[in-house]
N, C-alpha and C. Protein backbone atom coordinates (compact mmCIF):
# COMPACT_ATOMS: atom_id res chain seq x y z
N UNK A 1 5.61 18.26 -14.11
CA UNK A 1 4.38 18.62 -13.45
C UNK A 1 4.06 17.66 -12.31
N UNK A 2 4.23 16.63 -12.22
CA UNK A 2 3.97 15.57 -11.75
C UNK A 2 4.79 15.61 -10.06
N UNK A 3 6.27 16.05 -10.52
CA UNK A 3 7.00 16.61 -8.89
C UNK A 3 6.40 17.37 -8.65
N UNK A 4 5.96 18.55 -9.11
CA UNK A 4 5.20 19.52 -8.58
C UNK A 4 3.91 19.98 -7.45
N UNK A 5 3.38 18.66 -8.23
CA UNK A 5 2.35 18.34 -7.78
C UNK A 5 2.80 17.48 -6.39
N UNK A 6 3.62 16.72 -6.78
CA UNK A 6 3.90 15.58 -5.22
C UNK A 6 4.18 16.88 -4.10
N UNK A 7 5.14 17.47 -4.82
CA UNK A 7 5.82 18.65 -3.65
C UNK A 7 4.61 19.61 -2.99
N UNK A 8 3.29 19.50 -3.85
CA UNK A 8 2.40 20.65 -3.11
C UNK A 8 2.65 21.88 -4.21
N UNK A 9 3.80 22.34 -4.87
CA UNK A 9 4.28 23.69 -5.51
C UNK A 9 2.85 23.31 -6.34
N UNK A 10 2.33 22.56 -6.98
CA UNK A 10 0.80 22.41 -7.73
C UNK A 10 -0.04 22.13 -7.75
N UNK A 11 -1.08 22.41 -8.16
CA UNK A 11 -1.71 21.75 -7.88
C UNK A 11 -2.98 21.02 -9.37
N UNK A 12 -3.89 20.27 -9.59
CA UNK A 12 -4.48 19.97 -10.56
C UNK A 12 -5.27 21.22 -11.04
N UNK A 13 -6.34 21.69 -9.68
CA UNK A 13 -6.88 22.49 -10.21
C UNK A 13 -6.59 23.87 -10.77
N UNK A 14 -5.27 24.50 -9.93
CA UNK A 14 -4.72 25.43 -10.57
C UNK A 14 -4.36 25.13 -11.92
N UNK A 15 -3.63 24.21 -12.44
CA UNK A 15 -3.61 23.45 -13.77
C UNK A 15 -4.97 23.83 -14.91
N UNK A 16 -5.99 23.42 -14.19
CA UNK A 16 -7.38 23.18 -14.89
C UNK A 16 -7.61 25.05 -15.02
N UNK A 17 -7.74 25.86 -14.09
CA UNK A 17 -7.60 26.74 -14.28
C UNK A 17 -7.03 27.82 -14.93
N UNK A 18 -5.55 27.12 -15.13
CA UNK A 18 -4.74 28.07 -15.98
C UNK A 18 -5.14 27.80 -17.42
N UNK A 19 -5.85 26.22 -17.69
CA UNK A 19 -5.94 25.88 -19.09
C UNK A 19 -7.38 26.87 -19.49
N UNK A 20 -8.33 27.16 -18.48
CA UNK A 20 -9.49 28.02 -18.36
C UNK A 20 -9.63 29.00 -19.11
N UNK A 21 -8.25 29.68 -18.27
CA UNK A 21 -7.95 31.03 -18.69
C UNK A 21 -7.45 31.31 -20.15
N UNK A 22 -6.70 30.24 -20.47
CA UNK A 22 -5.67 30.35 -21.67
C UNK A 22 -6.32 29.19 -22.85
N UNK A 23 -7.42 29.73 -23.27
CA UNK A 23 -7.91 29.02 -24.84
C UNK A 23 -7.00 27.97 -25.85
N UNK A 24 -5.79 29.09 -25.81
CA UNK A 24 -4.89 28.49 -26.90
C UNK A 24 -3.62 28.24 -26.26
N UNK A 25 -3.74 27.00 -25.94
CA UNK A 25 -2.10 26.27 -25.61
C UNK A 25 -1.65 25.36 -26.42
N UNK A 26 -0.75 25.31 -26.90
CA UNK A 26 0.28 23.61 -27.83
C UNK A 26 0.07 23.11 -27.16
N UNK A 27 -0.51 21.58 -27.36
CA UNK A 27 0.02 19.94 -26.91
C UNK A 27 -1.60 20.35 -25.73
N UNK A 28 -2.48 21.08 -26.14
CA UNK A 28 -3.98 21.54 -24.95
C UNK A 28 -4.54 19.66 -24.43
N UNK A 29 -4.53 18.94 -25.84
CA UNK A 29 -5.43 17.88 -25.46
C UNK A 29 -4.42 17.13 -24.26
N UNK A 30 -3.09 16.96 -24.90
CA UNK A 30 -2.26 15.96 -23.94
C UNK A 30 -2.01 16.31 -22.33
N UNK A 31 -2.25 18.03 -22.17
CA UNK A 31 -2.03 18.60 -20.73
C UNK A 31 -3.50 18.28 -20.35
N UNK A 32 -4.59 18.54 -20.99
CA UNK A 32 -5.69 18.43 -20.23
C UNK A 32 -5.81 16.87 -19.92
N UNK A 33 -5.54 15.64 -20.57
CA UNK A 33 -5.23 14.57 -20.18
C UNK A 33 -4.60 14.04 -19.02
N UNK A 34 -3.13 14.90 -19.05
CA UNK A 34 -2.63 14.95 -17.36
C UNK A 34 -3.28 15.73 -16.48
N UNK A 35 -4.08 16.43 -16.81
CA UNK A 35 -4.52 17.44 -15.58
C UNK A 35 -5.89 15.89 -15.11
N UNK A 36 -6.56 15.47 -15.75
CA UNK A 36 -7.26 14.67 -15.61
C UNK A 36 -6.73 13.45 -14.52
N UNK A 37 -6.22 13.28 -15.38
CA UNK A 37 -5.26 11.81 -14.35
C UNK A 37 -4.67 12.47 -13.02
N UNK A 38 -3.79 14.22 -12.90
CA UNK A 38 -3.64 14.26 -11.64
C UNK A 38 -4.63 14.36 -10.82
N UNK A 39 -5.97 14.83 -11.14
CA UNK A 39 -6.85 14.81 -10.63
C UNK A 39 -7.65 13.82 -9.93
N UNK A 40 -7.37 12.67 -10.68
CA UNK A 40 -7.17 11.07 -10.32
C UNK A 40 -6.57 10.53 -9.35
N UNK A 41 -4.94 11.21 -9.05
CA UNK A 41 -4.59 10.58 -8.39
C UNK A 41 -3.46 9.79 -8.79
N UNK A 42 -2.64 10.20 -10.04
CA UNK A 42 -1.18 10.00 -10.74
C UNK A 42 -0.76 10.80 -10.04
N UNK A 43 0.62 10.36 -9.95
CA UNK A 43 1.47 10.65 -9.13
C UNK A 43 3.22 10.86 -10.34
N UNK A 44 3.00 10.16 -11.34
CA UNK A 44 3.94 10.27 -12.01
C UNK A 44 3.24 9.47 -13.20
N UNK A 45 4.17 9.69 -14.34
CA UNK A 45 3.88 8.94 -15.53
C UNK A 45 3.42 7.53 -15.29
N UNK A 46 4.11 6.63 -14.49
CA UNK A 46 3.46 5.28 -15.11
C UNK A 46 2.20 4.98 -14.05
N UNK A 47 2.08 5.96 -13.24
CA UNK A 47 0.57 5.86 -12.72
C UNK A 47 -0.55 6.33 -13.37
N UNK A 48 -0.14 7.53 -14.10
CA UNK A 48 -1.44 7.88 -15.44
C UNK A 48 -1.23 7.14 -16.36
N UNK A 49 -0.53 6.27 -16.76
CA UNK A 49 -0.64 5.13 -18.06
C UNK A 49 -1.27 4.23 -17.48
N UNK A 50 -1.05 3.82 -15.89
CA UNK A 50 -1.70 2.81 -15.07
C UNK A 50 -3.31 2.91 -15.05
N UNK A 51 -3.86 4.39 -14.77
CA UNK A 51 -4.61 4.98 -14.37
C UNK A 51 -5.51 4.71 -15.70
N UNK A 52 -4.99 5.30 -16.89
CA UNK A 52 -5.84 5.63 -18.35
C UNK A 52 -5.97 4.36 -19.02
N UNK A 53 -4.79 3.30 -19.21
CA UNK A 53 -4.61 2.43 -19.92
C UNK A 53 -4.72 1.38 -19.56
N UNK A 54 -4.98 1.06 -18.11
CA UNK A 54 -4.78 -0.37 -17.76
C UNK A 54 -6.22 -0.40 -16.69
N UNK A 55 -5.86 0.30 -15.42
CA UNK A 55 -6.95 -0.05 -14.43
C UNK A 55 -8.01 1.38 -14.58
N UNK A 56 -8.80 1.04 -15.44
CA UNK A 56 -10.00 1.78 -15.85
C UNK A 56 -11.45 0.87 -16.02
N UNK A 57 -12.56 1.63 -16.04
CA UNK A 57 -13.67 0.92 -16.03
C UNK A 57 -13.71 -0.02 -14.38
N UNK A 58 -14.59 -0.98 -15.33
CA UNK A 58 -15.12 -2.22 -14.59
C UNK A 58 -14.07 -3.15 -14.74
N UNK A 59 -13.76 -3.77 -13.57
CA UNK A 59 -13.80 -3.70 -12.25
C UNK A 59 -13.23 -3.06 -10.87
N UNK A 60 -12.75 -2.12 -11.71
CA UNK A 60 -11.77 -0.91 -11.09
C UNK A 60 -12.34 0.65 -10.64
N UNK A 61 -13.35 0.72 -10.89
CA UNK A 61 -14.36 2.23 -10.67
C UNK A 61 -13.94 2.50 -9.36
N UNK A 62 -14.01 1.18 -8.80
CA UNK A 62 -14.89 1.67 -7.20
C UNK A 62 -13.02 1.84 -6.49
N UNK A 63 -11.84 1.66 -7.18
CA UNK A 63 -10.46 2.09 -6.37
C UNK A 63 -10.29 3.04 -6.25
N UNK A 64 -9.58 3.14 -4.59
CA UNK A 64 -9.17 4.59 -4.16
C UNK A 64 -7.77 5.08 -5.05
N UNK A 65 -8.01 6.00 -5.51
CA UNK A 65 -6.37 6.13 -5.74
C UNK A 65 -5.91 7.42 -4.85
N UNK A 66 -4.20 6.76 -4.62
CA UNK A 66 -3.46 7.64 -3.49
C UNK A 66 -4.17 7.41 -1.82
N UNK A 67 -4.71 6.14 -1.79
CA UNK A 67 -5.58 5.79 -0.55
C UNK A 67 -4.04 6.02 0.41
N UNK A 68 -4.46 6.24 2.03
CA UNK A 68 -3.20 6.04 2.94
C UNK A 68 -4.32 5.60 4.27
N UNK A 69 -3.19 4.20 4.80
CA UNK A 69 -3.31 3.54 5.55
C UNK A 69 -2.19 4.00 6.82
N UNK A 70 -2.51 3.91 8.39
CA UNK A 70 -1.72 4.22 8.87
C UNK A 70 -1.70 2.71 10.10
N UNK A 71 -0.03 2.07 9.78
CA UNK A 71 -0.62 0.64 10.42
C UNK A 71 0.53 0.20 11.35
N UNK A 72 0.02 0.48 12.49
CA UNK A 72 1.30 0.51 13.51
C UNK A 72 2.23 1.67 13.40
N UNK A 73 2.17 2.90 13.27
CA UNK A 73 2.56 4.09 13.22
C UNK A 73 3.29 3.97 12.09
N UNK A 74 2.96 3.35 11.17
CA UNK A 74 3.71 3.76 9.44
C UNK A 74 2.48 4.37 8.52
N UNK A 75 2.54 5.10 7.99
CA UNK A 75 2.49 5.54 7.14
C UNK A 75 2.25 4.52 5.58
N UNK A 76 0.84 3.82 4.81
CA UNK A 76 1.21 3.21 3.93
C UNK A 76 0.51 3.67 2.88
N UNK A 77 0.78 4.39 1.63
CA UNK A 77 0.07 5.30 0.76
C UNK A 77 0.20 4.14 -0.38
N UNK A 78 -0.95 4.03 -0.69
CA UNK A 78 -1.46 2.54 -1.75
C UNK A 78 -1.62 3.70 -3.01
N UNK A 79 -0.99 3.29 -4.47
CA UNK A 79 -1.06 3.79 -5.85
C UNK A 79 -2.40 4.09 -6.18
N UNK A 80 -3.71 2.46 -5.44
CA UNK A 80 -4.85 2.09 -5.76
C UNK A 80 -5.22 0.91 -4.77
N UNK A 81 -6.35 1.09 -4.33
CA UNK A 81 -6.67 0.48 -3.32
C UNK A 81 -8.56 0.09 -3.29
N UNK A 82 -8.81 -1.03 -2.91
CA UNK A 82 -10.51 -1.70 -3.15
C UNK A 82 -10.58 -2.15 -1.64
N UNK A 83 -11.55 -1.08 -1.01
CA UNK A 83 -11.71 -1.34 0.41
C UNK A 83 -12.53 -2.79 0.39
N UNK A 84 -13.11 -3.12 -0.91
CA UNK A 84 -14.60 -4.32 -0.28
C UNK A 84 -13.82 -5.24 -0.21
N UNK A 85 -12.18 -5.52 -1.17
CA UNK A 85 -12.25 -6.57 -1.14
C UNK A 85 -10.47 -6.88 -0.60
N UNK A 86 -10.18 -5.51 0.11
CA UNK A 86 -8.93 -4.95 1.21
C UNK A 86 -7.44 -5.43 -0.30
N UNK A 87 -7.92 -4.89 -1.08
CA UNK A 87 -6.59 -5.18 -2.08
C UNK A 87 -6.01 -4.16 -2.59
N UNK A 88 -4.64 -3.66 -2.30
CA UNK A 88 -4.04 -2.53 -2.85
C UNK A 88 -3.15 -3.31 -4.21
N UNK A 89 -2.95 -1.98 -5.02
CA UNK A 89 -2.40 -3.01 -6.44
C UNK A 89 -1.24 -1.22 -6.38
N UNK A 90 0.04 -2.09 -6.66
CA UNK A 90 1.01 -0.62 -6.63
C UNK A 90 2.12 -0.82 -7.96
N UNK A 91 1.78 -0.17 -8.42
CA UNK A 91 3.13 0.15 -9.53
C UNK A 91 4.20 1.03 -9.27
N UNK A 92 5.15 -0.06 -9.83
CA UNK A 92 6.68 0.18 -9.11
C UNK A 92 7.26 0.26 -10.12
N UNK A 93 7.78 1.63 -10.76
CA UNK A 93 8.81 2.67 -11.65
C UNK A 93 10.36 2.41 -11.02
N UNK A 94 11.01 2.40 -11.59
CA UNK A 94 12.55 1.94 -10.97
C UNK A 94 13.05 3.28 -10.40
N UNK A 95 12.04 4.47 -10.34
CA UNK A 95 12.60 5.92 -9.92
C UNK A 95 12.69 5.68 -8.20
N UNK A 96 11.65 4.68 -8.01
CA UNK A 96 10.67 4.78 -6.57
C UNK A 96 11.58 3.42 -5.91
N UNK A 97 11.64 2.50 -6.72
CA UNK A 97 11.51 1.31 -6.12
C UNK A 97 12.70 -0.18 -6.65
N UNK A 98 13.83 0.64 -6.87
CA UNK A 98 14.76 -0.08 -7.85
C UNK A 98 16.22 -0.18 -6.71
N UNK A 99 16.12 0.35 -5.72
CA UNK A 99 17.53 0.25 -4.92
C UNK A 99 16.84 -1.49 -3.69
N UNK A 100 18.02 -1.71 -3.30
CA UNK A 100 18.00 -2.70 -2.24
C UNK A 100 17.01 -2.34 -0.79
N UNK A 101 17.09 -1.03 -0.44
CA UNK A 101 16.55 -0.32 0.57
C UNK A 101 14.91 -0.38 0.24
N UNK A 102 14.47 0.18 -1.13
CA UNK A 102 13.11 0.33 -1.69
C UNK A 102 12.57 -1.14 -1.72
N UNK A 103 13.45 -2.06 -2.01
CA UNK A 103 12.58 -3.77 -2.08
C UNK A 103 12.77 -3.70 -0.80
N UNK A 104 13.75 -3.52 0.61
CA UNK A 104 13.10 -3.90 1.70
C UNK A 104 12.15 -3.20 1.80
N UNK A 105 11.33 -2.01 1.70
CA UNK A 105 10.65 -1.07 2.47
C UNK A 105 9.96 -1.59 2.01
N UNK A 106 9.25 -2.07 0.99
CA UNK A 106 8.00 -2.12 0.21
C UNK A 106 8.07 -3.56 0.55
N UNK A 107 8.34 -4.51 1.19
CA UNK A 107 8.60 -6.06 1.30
C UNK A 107 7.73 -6.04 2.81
N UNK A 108 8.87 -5.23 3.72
CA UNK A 108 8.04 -4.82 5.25
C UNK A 108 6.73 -4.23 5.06
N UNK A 109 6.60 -3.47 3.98
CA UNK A 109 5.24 -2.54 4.26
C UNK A 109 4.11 -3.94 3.59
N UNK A 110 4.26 -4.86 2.56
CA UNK A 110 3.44 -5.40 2.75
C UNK A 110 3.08 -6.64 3.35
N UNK A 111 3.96 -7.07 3.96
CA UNK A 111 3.88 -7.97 5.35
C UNK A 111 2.93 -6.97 6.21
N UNK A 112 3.17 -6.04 6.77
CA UNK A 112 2.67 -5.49 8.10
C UNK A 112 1.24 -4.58 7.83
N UNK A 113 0.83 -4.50 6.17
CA UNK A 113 -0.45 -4.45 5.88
C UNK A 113 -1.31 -5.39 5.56
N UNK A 114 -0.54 -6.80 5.21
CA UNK A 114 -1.30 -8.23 5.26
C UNK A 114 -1.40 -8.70 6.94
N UNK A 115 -1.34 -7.99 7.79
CA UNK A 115 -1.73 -8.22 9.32
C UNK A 115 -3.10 -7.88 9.31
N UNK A 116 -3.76 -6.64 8.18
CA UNK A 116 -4.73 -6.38 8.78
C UNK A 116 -5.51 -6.86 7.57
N UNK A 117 -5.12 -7.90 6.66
CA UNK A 117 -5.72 -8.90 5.56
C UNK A 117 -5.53 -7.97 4.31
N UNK A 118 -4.90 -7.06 4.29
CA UNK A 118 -4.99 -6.52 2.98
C UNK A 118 -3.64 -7.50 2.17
N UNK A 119 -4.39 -7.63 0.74
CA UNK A 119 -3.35 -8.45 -0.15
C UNK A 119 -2.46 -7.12 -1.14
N UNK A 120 -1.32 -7.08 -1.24
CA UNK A 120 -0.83 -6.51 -2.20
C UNK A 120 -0.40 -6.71 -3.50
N UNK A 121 -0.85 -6.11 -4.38
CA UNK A 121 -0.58 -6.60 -6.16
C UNK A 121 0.38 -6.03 -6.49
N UNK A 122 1.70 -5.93 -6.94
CA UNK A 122 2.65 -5.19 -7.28
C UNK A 122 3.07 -5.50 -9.25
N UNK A 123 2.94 -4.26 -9.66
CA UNK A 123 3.12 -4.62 -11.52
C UNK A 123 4.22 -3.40 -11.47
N UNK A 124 5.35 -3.81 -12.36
CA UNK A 124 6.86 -3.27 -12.69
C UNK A 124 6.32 -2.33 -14.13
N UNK A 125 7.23 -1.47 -14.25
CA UNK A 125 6.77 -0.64 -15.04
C UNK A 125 6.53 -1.24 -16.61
N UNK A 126 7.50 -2.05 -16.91
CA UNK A 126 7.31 -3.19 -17.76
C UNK A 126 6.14 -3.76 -17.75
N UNK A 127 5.64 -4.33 -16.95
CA UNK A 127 4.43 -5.20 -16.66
C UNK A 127 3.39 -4.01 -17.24
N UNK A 128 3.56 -3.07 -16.88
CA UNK A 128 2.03 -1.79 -17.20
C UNK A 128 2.60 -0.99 -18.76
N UNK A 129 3.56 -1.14 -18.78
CA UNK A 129 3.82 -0.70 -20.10
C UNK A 129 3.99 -1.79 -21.35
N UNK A 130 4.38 -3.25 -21.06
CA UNK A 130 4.44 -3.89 -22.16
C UNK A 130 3.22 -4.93 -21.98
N UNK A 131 2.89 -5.24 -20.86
CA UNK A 131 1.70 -6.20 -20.71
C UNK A 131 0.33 -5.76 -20.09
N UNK A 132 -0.44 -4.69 -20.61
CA UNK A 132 -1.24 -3.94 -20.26
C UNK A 132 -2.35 -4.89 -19.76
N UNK A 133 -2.47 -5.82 -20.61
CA UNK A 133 -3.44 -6.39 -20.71
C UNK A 133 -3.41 -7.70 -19.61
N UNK A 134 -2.08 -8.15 -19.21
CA UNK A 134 -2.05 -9.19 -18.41
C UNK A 134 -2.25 -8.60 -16.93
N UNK A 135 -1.98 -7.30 -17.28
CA UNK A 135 -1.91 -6.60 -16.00
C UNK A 135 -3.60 -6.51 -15.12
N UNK A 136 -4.42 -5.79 -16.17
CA UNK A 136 -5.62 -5.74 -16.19
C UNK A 136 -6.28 -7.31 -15.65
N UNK A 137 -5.92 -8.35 -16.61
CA UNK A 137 -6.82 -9.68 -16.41
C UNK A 137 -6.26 -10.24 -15.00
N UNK A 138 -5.02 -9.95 -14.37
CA UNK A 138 -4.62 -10.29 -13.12
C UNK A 138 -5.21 -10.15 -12.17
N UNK A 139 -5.17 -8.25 -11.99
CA UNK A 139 -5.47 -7.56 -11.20
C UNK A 139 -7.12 -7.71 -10.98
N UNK A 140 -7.65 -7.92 -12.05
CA UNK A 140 -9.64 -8.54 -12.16
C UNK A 140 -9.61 -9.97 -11.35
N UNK A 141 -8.93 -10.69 -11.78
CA UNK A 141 -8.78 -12.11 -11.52
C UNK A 141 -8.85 -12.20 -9.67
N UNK A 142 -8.02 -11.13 -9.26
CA UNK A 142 -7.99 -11.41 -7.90
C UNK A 142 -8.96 -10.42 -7.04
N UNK A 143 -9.44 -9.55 -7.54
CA UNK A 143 -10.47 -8.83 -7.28
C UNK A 143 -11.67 -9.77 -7.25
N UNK A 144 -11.87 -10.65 -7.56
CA UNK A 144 -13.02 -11.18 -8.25
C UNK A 144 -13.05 -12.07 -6.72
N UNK A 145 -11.37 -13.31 -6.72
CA UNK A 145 -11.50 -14.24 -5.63
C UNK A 145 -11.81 -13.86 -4.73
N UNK A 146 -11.56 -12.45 -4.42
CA UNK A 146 -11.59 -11.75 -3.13
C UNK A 146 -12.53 -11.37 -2.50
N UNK A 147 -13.48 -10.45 -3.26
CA UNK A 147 -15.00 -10.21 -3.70
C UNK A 147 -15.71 -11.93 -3.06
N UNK A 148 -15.54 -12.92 -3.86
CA UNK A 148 -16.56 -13.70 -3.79
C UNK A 148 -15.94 -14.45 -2.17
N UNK A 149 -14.68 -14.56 -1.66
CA UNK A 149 -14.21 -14.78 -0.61
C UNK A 149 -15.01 -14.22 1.04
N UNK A 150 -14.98 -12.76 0.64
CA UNK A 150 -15.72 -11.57 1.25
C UNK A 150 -17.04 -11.65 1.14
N UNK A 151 -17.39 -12.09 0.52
CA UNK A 151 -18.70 -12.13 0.14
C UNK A 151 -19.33 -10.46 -0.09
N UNK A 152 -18.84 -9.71 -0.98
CA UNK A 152 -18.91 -8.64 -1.23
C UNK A 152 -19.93 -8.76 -2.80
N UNK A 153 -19.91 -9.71 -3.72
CA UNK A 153 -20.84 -10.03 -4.61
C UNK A 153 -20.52 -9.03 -5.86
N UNK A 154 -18.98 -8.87 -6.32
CA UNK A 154 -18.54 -8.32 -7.20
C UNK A 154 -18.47 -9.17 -8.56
């Protein structure tokens, strides 16, 4: 569902709709769960585990998810992104980001978005799947310096 959705062939609300129509589906709670999170702004599995299990609540409400930056004619689509305090935080699945080519691209892209002060947080799928919690107290931790840096009063 999740390619589907990237490709355009889906969409959430058609999703939400079809569940509308159809009362009785197997596995209803776990699809309406993903329909939720695509709705969010998952993009694949470890962004709705990211999304549900890790960066939820406070201090995370106010992130864009699927934000896109366009910076010097690139193209930079942030997982999750906090305009007050210019910090994108991206989780990197070895589907996306595991060849030699993907660590340069994502190396350049956040050099040339720290031009315009944004900091980038990067957590491995490991990191969001076995250390949920370090992930969370990190990602707060620097939200917070940033915030009080900015003087944004988070």
């Amino acid at each position: 569902m999740y390619r589907a959705v990237q490709q355009r062939r889906l969409s959430a609300r058609t999703l939400q709709g079809v569940l509308e129509a159809m009362p009785r589906v197997a596995r209803r709670r776990e699809i309406e769960r993903l329909v939720r999170a695509l709705s969010a702004g998952a993009h694949s599995h470890l962004e709705r585990v990211a999304l549900t299990d890790v960066f939820y609540g406070q201090p995370f409400s106010d992130l864009l998810r699927q934000h896109t930056l366009v910076v010097e004619g690139r193209r930079c689509d942030f997982d999750m992104y906090d305009a007050a305090t210019r910090t994108a935080l991206e989780v990197d699945g070895a589907a996306y980001h595991s060849t030699p080519a993907a660590h340069q691209s994502d190396a350049e892209r956040d050099v040339l978005v720290a031009t315009l002060g944004i900091q980038t947080l990067r957590f491995t799928y490991r990191d969001i799947v076995e250390r949920p919690d370090w992930c969370r107290a990190m990602a707060a931790a620097v939200l917070r310096v940033r915030a009080r840096r900015q003087g944004s009063g988070r």
